[in-house]
Protein backbone atom coordinates (compact mmCIF):
# COMPACT_ATOMS: atom_id res chain seq x y z
CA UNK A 1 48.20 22.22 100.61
CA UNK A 2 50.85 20.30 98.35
CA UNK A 3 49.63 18.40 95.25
CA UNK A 4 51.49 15.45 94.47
CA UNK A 5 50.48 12.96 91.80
CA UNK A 6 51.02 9.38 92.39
CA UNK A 7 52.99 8.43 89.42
CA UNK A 8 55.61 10.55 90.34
CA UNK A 9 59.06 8.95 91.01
CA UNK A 10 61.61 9.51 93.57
CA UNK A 11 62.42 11.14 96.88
CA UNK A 12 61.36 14.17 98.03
CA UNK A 13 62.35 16.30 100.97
CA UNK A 14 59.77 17.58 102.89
CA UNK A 15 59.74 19.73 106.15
CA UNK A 16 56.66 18.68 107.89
CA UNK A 17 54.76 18.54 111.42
CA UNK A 18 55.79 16.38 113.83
CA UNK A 19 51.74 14.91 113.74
CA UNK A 20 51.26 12.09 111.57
CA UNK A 21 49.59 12.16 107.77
CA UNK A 22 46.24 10.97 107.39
CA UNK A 23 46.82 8.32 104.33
CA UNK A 24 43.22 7.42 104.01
CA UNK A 25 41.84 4.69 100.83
CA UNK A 26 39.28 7.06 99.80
CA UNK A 27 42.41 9.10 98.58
CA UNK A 28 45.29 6.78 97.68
CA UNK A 29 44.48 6.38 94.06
CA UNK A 30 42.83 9.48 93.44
CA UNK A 31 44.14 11.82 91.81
CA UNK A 32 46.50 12.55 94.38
CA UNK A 33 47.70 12.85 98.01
CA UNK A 34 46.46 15.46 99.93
CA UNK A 35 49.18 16.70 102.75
CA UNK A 36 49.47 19.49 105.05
CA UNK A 37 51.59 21.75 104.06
CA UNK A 38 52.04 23.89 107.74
CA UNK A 39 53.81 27.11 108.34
CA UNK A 40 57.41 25.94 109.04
CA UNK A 41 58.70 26.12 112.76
CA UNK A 42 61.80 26.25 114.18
CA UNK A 43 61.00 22.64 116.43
CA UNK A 44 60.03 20.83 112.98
CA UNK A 45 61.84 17.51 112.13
CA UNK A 46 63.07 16.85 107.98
CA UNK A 47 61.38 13.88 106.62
CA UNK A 48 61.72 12.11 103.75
CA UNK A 49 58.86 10.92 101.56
CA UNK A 50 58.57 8.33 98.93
CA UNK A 51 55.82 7.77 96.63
CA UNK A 52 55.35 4.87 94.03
CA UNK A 53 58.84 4.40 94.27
CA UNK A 54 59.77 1.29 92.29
CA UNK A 55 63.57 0.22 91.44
CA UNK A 56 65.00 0.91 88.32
CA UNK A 57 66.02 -1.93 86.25
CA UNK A 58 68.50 -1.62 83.50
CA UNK A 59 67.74 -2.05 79.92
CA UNK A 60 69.69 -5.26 78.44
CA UNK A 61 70.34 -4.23 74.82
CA UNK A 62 71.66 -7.24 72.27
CA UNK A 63 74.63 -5.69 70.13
CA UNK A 64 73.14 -7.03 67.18
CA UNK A 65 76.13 -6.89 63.98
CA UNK A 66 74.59 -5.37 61.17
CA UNK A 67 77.01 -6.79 57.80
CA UNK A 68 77.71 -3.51 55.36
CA UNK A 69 75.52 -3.88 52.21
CA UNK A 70 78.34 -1.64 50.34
CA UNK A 71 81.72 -0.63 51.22
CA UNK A 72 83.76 1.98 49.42
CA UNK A 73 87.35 2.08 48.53
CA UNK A 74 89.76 3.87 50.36
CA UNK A 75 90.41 7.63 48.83
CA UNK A 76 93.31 8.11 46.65
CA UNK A 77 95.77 10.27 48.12
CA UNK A 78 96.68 13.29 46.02
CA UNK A 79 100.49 13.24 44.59
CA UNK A 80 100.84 16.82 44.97
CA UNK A 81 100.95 16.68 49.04
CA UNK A 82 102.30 14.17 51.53
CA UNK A 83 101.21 11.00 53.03
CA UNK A 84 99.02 11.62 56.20
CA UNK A 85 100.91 10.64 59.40
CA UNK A 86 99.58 7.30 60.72
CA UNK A 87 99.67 7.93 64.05
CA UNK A 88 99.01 11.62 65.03
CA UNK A 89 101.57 13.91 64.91
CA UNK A 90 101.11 15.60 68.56
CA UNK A 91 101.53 12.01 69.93
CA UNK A 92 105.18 11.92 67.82
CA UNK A 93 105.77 15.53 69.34
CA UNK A 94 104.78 14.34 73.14
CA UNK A 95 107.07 11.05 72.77
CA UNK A 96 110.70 13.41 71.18
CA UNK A 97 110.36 15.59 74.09
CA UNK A 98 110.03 13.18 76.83
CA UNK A 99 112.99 11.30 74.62
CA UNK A 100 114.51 14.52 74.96
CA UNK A 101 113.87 15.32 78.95
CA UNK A 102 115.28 11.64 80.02
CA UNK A 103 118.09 12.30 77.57
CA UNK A 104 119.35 16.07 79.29
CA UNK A 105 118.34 14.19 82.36
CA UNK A 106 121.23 11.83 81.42
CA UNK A 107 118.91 8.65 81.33
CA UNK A 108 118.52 6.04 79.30
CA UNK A 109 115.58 5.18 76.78
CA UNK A 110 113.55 1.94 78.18
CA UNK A 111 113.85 -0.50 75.04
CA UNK A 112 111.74 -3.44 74.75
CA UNK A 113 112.14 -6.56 72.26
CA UNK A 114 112.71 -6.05 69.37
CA UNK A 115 113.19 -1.78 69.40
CA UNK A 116 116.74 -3.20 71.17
CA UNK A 117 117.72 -5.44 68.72
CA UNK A 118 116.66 -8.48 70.13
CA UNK A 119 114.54 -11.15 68.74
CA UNK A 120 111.04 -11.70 70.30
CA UNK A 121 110.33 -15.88 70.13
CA UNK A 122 106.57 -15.40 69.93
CA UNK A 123 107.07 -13.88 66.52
CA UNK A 124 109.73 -16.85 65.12
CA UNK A 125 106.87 -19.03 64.23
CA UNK A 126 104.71 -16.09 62.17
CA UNK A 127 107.50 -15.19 60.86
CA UNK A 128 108.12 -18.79 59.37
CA UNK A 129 104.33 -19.09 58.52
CA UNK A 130 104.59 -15.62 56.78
CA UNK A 131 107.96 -16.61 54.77
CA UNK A 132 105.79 -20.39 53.48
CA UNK A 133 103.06 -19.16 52.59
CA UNK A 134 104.92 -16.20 50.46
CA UNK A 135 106.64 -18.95 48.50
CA UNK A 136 103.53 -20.34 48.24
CA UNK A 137 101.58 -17.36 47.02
CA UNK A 138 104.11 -16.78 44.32
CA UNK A 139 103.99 -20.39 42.58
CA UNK A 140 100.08 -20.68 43.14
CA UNK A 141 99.37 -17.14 41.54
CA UNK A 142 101.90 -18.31 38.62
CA UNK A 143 99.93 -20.98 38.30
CA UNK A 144 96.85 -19.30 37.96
CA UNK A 145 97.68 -16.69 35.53
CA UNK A 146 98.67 -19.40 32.64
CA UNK A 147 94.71 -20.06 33.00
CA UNK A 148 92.98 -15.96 33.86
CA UNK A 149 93.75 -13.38 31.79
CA UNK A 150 95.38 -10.49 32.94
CA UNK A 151 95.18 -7.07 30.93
CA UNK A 152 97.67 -3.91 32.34
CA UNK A 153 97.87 -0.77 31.14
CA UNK A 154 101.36 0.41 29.60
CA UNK A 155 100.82 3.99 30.33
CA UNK A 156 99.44 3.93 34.01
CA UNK A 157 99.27 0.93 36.69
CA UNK A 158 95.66 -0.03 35.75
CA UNK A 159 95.14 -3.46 35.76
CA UNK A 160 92.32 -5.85 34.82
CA UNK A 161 91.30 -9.21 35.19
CA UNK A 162 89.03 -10.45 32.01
CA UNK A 163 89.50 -11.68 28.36
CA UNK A 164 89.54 -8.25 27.50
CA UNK A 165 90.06 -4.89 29.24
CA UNK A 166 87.72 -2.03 30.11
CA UNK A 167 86.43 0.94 28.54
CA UNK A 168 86.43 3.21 32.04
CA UNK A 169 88.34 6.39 30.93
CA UNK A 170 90.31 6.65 33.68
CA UNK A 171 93.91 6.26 32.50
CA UNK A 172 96.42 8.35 34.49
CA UNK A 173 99.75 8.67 32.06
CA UNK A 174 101.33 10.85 30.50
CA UNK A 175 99.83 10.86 27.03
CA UNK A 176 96.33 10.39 28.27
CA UNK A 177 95.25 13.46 26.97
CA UNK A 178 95.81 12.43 23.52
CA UNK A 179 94.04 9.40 24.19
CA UNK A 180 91.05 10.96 25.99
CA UNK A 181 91.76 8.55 29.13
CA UNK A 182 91.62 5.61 27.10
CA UNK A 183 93.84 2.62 28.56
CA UNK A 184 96.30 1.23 26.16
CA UNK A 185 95.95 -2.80 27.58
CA UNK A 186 99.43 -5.21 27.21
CA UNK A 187 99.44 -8.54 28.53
CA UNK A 188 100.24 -8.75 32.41
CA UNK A 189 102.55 -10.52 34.26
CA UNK A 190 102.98 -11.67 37.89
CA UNK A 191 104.42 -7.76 38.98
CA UNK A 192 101.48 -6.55 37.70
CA UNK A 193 99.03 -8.56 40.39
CA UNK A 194 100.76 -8.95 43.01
CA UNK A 195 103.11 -5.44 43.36
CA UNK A 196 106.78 -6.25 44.07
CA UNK A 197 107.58 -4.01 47.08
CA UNK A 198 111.50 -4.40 48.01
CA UNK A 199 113.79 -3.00 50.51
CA UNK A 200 117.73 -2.78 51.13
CA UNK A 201 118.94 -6.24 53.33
CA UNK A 202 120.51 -5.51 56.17
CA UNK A 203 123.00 -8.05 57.98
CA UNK A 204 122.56 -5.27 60.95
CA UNK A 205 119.92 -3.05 61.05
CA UNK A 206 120.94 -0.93 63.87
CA UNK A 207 124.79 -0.73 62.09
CA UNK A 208 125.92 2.00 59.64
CA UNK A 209 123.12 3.84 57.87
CA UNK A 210 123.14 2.99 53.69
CA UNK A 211 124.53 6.06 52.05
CA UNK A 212 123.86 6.99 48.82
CA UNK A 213 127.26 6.41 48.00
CA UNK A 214 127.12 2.70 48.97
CA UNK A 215 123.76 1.82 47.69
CA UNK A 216 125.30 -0.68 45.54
CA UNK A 217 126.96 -2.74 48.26
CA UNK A 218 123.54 -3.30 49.35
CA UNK A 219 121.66 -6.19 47.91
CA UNK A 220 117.15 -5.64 47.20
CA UNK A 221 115.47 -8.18 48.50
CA UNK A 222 111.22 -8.12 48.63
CA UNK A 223 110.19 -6.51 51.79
CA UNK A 224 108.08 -9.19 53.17
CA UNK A 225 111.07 -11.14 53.27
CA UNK A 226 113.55 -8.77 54.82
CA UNK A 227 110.67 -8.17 57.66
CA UNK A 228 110.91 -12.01 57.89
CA UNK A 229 114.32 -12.35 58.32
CA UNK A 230 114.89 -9.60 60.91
CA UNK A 231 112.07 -11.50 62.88
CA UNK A 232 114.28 -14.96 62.80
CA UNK A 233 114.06 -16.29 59.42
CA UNK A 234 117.45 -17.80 58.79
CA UNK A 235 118.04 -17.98 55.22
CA UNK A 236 121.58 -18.63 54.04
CA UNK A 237 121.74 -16.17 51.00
CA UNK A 238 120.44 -13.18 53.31
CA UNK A 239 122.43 -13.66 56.96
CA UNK A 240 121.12 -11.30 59.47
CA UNK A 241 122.79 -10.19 62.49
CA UNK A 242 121.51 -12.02 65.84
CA UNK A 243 121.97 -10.20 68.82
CA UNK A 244 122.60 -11.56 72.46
CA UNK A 245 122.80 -8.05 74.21
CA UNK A 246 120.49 -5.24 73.87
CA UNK A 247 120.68 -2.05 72.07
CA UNK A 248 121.20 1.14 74.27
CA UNK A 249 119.79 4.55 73.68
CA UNK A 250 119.98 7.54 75.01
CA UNK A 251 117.61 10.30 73.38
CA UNK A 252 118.12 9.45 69.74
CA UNK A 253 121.90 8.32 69.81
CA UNK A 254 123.39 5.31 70.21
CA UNK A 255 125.43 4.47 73.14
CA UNK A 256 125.89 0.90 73.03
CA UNK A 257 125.04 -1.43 69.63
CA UNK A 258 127.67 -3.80 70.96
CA UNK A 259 130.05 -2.94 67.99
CA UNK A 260 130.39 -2.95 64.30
CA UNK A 261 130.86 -6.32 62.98
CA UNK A 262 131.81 -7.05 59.50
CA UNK A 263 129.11 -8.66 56.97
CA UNK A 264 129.58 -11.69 55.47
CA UNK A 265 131.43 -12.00 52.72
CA UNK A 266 129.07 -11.94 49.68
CA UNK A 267 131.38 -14.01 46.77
CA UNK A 268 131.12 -16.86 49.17
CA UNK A 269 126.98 -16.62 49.39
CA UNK A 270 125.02 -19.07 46.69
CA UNK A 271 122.57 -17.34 44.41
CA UNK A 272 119.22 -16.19 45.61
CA UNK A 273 116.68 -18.36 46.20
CA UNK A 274 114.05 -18.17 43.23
CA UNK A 275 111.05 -19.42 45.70
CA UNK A 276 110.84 -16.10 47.21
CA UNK A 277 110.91 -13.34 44.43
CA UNK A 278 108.21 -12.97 41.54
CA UNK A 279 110.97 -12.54 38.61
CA UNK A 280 110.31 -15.58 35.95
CA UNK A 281 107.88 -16.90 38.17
CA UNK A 282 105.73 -17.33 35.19
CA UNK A 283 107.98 -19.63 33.29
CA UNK A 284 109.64 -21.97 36.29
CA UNK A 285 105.96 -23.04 36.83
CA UNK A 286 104.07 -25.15 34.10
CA UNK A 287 100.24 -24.20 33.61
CA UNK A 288 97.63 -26.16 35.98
CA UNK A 289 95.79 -29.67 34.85
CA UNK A 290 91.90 -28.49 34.58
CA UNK A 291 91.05 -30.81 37.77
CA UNK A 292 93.52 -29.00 40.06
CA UNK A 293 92.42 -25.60 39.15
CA UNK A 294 90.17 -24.76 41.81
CA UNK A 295 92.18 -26.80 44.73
CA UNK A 296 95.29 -24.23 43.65
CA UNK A 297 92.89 -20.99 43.56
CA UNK A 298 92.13 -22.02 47.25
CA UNK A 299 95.01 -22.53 48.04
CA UNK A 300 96.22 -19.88 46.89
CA UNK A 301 93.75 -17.26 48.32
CA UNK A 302 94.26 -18.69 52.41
CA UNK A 303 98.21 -18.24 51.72
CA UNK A 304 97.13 -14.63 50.64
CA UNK A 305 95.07 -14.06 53.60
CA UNK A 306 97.54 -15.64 56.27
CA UNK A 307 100.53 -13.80 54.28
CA UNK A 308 98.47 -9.95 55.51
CA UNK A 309 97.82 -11.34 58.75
CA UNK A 310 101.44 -12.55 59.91
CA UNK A 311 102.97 -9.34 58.24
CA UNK A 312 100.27 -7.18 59.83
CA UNK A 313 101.02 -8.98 63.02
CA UNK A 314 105.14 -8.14 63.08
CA UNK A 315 104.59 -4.96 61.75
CA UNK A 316 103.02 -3.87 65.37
CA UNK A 317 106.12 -4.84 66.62
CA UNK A 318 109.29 -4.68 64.09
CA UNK A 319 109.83 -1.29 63.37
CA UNK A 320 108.82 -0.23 59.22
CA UNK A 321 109.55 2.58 57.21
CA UNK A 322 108.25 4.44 54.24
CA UNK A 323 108.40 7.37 52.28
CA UNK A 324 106.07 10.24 52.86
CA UNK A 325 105.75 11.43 49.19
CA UNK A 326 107.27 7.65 47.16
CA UNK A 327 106.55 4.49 47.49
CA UNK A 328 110.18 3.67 48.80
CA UNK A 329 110.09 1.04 52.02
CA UNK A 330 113.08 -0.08 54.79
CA UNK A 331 112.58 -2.33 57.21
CA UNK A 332 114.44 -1.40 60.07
CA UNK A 333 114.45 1.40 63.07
CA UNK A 334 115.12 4.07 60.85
CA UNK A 335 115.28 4.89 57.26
CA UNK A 336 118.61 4.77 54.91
CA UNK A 337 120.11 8.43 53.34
CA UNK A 338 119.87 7.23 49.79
CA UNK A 339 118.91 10.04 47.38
CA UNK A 340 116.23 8.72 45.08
CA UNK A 341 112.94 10.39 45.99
CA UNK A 342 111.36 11.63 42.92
CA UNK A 343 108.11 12.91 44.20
CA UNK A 344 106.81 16.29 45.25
CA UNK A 345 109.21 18.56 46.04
CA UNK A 346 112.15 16.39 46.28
CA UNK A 347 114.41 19.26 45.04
CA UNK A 348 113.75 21.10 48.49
CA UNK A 349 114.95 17.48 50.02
CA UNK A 350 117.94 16.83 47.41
CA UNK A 351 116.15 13.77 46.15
CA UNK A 352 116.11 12.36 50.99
CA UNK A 353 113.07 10.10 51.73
CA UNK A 354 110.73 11.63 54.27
CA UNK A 355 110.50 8.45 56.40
CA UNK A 356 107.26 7.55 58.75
CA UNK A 357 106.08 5.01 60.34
CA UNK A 358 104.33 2.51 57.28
CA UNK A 359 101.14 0.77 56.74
CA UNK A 360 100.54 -2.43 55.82
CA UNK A 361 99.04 -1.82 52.42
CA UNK A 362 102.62 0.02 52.04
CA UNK A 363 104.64 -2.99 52.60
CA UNK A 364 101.90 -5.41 51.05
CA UNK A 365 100.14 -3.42 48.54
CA UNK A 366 96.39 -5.08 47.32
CA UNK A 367 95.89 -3.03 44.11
CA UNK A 368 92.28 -2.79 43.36
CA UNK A 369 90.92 -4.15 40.20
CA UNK A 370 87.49 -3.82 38.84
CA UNK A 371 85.33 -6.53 39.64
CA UNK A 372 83.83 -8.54 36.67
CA UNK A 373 81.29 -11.35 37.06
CA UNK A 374 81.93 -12.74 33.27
CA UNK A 375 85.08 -12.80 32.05
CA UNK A 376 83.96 -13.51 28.55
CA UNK A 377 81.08 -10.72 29.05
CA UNK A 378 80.77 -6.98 27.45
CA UNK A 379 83.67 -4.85 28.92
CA UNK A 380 82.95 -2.02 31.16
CA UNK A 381 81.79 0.51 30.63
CA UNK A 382 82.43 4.36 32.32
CA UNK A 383 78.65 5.90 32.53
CA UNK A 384 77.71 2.27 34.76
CA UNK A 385 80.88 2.70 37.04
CA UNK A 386 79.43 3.50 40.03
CA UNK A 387 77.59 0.20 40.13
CA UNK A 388 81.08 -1.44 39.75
CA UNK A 389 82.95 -2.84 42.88
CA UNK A 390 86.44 -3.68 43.39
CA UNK A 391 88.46 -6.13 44.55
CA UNK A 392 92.37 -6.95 44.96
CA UNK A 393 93.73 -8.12 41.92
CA UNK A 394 95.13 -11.65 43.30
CA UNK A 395 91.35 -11.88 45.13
CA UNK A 396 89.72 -11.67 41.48
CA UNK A 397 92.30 -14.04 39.88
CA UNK A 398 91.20 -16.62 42.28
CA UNK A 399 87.95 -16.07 42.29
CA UNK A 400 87.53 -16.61 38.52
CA UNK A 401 89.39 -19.80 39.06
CA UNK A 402 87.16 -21.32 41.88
CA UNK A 403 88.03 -20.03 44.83
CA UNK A 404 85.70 -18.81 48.05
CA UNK A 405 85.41 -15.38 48.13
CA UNK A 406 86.31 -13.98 52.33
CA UNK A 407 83.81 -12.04 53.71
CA UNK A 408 85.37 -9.21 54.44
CA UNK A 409 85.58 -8.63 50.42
CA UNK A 410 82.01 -9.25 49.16
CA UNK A 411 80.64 -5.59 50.20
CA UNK A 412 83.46 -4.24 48.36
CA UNK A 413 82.72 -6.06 45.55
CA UNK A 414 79.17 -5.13 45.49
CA UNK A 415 77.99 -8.74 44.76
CA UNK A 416 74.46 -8.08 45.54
CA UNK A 417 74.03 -4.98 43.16
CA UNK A 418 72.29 -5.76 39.63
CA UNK A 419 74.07 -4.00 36.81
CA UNK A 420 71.42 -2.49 34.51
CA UNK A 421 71.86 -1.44 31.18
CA UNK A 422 72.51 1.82 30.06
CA UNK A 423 69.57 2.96 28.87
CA UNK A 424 68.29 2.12 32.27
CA UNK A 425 70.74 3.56 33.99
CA UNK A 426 69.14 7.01 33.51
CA UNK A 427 66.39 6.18 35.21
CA UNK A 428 68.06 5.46 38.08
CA UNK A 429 68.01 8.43 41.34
């Protein structure tokens, strides 16, 4: 005899007697089915019973989004070593040899818009939104800092945001020592919130490499608008070179860039336009009536916003550059060969760039400030740190002038955290 219990689930092969089972009430729902089990013969048929077999429904599950009560900063990357790859270096490896095969194969490398020098006209209009709001970020952050104070450190790039600055030992220079990490705070300016990032201007990227020779002949513009104009941006004082037939490759050399032409002449160009770099910002822009204070903070903070998001938008597309081991940037399909690296180990490199593909906080840097609540409060201090958060330094300076705080920077902030005192700190796990 076979003892089944009724709560079982599922199918189960039998070999049984050709005669009928006996399923009689006085057994169904006791506690279980009594079957024949008979000696097998060669003449019996396969059968299939099912007991209690009910269809399985699938659980429905609501991805529910759980917000992040905390968020830390990203780790800072030790100077002694080199940038980590952004994409993964097997995946760089895979793509040079199947360059390579097609190339000893004698075929050419598949090139879309813009890797071929063409423009792509969904970009044209980001790139335009990207290049406003930039002038716009400049004159609203001048703007701002005739009413925030702005403390940085002349010994390290610390920077912060209050009527005063901090007492966090965490200074970085070269006479800390002496100083027992101790910032020494000067009054900041515009470079100092918003980091000026520049890069050679091209009139061809895809032409003659910069040597370090010719450096000079080359004219440094910011990067976000170099990225701009190699997207479409026409701008008079910084021509680019607009292509009408691709850009052929085979392996890693050039077979076709449709010729060298000859850049502009540069005596006949007008002087830069002052809208689009941070130098004298400060003083072309009179301090803010009281009333419009807040309506410029806002303002201010969405041209911030949509500036990342149009230059993190081309950047998946135009090709960007930086320097493994520097903070050195080009915009364009490959790096230049000027010798000016002076990071770790740049005498094995004579003083060459290690170029990879950048990030966005590379080309558009936020540099993290310490988040204070008062500005006119106690300064901070090092043993309450960790209940500290951070934000960008242009995110504060609006902020303390009226201006929403985005989402996306409140858990880094750590707005919901109570600083205690110190004598309570402690006490705390």
């Amino acid at each position: 005899m076979l003892l089944l219990s009724p709560p079982c689930r599922g199918v189960y092969p039998q070999s049984i007697a050709s005669n009928p089972v006996d399923f009689s009430a006085r057994g169904s729902y006791a506690l279980g089915f009594q079957i024949p089990y008979p000696i097998l013969k060669k003449d019996c048929s396969m059968r299939f019973v099912c007991f209690n077999q009910k269809p399985k429904q699938r659980a429905t599950f609501k991805k529910r989004h759980v917000s992040t009560q905390n968020v830390d900063l990203p780790p800072v990357l030790p100077k002694n070593k080199k940038k980590p790859y952004p994409i993964p270096f097997k995946q760089i490896q895979e793509a040079a040899k199947k360059d390579k095969k097609l190339a000893q194969l004698g075929i050419e490398k598949h090139l879309d818009p813009p890797k071929n020098g063409l423009l792509v006209p969904n970009l044209v209009p980001v790139a335009h939104e990207v290049i406003d709001n930039w002038k716009l970020l400049i004159k609203g952050l001048a703007q701002l800092l005739h009413v925030v104070p702005v403390f940085a450190c002349s010994e390290c790039a610390a920077v912060h945001v209050a009527n005063a600055g901090h007492n966090i030992r965490d200074c970085s220079g070269q006479t800390s020592s002496q100083r027992r990490g101790s910032h020494l705070w000067v009054k900041g300016t515009i470079n100092d919130v918003l980091i000026p990032v520049e890069s050679y201007h091209m009139y061809d990227p895809f032409g003659r490499r910069i040597k370090h020779e010719s450096r000079f002949d080359y004219e440094r513009i910011p990067a976000v608008v170099e990225l701009c104009v190699q997207a479409g941006v026409e701008i008079p004082e910084y021509p680019s070179r607009r292509r009408t037939q691709p850009v052929r490759m085979m392996g890693k050399r050039v077979i076709d860039r449709g010729g060298y032409v000859k850049e502009p002449d540069k005596a006949t160009l007008s002087s830069p336009l002052a809208d689009l770099d941070t130098l004298g910002a400060c003083e072309r822009y009179p301090p803010p009536s009281p009333e419009e204070v807040p309506k410029i903070a806002q303002e201010t903070m969405d041209a911030y916003e949509k500036v990342r998001w149009g230059v993190t938008k081309l950047m998946r597309e135009y090709t960007v550059k930086a320097c493994g081991y520097c903070s050195e940037v080009h915009v364009g399909p490959w790096g230049h060969s000027v010798k000016l690296c002076g990071e770790f180990k740049h005498q094995w490199r004579d003083g060459k760039h290690g170029w990879q593909d950048a990030l966005v906080e590379e080309l558009f840097p936020p540099n993290y400030v310490w988040h204070v609540r008062d500005l006119n409060g106690t300064p901070l201090t090092g043993n309450l740190k960790r209940f500290y958060g951070k934000a960008p330094a242009l995110v504060e300076v609006c902020m303390h002038s009226g201006a929403r705080v985005p989402k996306c920077y409140k858990a880094m902030m750590r707005l919901d955290i109570i600083v205690p005192d110190s004598q309570e700190a402690d006490m705390v796990a």
